[in-house]
Protein backbone atom coordinates (compact mmCIF):
# COMPACT_ATOMS: atom_id res chain seq x y z
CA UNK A 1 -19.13 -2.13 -8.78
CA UNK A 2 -18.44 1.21 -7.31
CA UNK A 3 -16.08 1.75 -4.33
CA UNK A 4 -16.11 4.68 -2.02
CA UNK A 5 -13.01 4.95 0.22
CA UNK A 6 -13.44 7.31 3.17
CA UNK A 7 -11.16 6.40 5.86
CA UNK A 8 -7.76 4.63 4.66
CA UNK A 9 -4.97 4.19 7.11
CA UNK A 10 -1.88 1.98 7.38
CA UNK A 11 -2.77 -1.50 8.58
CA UNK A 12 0.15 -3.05 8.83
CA UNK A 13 3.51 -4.18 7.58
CA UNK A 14 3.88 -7.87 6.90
CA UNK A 15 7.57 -9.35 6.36
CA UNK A 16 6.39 -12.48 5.42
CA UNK A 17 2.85 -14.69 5.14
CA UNK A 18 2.19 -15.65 8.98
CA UNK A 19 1.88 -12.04 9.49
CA UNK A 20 -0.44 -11.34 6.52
CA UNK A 21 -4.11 -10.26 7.54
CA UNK A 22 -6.88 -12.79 8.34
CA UNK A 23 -9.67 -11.23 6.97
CA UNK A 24 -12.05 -11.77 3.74
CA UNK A 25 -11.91 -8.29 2.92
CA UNK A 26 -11.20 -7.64 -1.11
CA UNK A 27 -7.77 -6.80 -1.67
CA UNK A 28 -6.09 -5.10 -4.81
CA UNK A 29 -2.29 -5.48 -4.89
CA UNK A 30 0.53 -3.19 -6.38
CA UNK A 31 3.77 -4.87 -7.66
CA UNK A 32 6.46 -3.43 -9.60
CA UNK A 33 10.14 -2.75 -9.71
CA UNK A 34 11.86 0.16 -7.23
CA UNK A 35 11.19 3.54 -8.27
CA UNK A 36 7.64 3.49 -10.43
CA UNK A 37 6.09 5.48 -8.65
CA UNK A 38 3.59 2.54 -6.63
CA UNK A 39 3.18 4.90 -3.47
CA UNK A 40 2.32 7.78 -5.37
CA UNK A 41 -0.44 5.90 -7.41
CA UNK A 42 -1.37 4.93 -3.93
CA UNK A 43 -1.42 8.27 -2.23
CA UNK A 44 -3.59 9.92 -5.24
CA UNK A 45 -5.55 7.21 -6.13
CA UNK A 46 -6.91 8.16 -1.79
CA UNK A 47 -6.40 11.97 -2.69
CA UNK A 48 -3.89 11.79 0.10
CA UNK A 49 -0.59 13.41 0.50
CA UNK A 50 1.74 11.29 2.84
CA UNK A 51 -0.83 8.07 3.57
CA UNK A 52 1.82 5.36 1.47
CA UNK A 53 5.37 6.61 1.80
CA UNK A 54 7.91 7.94 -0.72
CA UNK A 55 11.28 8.00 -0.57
CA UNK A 56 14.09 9.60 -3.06
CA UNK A 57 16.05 5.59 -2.69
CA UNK A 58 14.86 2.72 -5.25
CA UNK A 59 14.66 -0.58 -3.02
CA UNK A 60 14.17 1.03 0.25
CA UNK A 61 10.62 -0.88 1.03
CA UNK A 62 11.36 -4.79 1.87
CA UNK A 63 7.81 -5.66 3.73
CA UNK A 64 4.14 -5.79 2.52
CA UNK A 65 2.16 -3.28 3.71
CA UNK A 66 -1.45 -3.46 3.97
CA UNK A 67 -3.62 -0.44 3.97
């Protein structure tokens, strides 16, 4: 299965299940502790620069966010 990703944009941010997405589209998740470097897999997985956020502060991120 091949996916092509053209357009990718912040959906939303979720701080807990009733505000999850109601969709059936496939979704991969990310989970790991503070600092490993999630966003960045995120922003060059997309070949984008500034698309998931970084920040310099382990445990800044407390909500879901759904691209």
């Amino acid at each position: 299965m091949e996916i092509n990703i053209h357009n990718a944009s912040i959906l939303l941010s979720a701080a807990n299940k009733n505000h999850y997405p109601q969709d059936d589209i496939p979704e991969i998740a990310l989970a790991g502790r503070s600092n490993v470097g999630k966003s960045s897999f995120i922003n060059t997985l997309l070949n984008r620069k500034n698309l998931a956020r970084t920040s310099g502060k382990p445990g800044k991120t407390q909500l879901l966010n759904f691209f």
